[in-house]
N, C-alpha and C. Protein backbone atom coordinates (compact mmCIF):
# COMPACT_ATOMS: atom_id res chain seq x y z
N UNK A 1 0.85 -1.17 0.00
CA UNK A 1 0.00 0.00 0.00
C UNK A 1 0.89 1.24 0.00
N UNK A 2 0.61 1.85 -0.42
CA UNK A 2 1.58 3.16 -0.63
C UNK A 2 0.58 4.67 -0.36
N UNK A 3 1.09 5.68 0.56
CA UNK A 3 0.46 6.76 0.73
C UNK A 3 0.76 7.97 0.12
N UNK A 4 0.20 8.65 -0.32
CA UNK A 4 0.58 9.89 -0.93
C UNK A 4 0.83 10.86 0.20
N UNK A 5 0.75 10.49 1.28
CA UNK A 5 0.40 11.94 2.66
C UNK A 5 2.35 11.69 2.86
N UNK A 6 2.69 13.55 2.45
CA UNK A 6 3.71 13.60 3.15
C UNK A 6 3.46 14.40 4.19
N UNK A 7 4.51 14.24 5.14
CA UNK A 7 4.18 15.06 6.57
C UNK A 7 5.75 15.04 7.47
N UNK A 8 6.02 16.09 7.60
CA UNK A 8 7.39 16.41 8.18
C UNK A 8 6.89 16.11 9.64
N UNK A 9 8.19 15.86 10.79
CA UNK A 9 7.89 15.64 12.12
C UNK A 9 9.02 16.24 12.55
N UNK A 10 9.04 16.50 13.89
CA UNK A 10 10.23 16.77 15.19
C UNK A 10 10.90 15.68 15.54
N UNK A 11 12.50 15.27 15.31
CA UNK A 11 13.33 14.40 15.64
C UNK A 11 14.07 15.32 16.44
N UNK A 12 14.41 14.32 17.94
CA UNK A 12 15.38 15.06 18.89
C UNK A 12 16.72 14.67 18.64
N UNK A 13 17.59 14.95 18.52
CA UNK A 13 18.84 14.44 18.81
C UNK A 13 19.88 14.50 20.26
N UNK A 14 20.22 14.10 20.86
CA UNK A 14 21.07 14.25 21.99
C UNK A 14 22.52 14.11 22.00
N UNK A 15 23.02 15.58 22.07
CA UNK A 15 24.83 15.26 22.10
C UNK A 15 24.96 15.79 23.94
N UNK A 16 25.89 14.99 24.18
CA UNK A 16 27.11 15.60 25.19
C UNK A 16 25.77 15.79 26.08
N UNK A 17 24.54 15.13 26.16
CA UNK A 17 23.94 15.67 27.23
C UNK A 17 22.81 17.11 26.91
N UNK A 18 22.82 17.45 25.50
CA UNK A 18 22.19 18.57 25.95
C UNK A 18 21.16 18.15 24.18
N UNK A 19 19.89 18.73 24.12
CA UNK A 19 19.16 18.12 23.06
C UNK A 19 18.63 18.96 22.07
N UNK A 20 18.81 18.87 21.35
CA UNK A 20 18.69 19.76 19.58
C UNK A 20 17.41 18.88 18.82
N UNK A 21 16.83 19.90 18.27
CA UNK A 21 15.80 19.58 17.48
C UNK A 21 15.59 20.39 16.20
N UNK A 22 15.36 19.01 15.31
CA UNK A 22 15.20 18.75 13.56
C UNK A 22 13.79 18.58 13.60
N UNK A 23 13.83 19.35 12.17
CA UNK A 23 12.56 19.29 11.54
C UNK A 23 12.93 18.11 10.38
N UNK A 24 12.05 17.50 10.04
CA UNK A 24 12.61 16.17 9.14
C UNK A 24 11.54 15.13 8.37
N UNK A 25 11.67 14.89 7.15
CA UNK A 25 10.73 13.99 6.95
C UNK A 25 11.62 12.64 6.17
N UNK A 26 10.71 11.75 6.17
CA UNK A 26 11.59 10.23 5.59
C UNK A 26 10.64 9.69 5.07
N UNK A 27 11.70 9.14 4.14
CA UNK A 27 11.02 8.09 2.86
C UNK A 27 11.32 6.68 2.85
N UNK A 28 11.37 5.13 2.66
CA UNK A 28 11.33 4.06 2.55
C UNK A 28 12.36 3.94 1.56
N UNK A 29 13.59 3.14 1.38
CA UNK A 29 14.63 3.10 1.19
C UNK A 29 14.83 1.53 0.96
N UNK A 30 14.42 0.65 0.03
CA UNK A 30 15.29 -1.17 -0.10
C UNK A 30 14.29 -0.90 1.97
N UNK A 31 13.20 -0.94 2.54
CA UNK A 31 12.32 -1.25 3.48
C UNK A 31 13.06 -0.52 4.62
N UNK A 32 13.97 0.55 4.20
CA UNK A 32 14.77 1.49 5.87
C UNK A 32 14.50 2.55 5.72
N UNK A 33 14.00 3.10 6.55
CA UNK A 33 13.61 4.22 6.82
C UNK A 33 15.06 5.03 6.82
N UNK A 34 14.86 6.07 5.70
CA UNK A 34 15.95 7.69 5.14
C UNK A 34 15.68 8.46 5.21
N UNK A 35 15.93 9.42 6.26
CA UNK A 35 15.71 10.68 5.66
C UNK A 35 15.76 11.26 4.49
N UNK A 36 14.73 12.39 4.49
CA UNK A 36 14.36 12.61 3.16
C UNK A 36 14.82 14.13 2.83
N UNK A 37 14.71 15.25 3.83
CA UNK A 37 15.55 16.29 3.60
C UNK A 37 15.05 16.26 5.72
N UNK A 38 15.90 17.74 5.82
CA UNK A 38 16.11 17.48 7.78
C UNK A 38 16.62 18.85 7.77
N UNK A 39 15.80 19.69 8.28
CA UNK A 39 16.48 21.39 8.56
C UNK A 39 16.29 21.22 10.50
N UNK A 40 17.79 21.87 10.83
CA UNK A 40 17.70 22.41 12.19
C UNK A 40 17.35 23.29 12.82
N UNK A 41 16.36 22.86 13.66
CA UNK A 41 15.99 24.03 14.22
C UNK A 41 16.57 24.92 15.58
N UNK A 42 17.18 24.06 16.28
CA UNK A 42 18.30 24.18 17.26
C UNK A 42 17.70 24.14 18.75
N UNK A 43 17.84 24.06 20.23
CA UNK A 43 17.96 23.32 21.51
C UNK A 43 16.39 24.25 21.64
N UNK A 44 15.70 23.94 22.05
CA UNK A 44 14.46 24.15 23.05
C UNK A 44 14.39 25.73 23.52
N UNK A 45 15.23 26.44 24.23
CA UNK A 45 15.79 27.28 24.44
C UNK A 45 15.56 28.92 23.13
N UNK A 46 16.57 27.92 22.15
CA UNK A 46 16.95 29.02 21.29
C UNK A 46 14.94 28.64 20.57
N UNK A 47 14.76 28.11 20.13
CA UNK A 47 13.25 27.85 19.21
C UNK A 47 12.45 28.84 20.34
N UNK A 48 12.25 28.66 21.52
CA UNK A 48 11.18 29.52 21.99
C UNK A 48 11.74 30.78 22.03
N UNK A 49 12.92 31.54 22.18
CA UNK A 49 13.68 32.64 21.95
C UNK A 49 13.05 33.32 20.34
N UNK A 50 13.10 32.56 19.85
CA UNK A 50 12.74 33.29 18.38
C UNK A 50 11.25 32.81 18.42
N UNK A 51 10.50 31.89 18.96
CA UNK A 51 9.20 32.39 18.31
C UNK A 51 8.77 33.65 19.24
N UNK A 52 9.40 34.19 20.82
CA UNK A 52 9.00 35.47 21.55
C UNK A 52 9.53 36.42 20.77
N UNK A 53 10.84 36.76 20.08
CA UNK A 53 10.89 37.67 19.13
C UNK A 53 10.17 38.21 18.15
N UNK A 54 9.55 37.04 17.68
CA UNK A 54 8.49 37.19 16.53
C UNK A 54 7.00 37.77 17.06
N UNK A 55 6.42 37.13 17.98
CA UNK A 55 5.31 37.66 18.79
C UNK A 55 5.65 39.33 18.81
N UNK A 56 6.46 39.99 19.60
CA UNK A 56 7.43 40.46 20.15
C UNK A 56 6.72 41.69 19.07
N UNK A 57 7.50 41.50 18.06
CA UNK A 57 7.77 42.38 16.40
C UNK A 57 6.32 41.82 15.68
N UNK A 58 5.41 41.39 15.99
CA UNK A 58 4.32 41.76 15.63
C UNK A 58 3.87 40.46 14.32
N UNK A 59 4.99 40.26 13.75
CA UNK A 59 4.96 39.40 12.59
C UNK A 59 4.28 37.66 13.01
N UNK A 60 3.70 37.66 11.74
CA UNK A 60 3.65 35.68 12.37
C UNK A 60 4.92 34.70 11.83
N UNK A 61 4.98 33.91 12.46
CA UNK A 61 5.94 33.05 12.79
C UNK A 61 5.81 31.55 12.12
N UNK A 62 6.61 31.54 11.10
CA UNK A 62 6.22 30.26 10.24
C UNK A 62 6.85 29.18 11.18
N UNK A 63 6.37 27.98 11.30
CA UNK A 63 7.36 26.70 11.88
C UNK A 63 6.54 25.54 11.20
């Protein structure tokens, strides 16, 4: 069965203890799951930092 629905998700990654987050979607690969393209969005921290900037300055805030 095969779906036409693409849909990007939140993958965490964890270095050294501290955790970063990708935006990312994946495709089926010979039955393994590949990423398919993967932009960073960077630690918890910095993401809510810029969406209060944006509030902030009035603009909306794509994610």
């Amino acid at each position: 069965m095969m779906y036409g629905l693409r849909m990007a998700h939140l993958y965490k990654k964890t270095f050294k203890g501290r955790t970063y987050w990708y935006l990312r979607e994946v495709h089926r690969v010979d039955g393994k799951v590949r990423p398919k393209w993967q932009k960073y969005l960077g630690a918890a921290e910095t993401i809510f930092a810029k969406l209060q900037a944006a509030e902030r300055a009035g603009k909306p805030e794509r994610l």
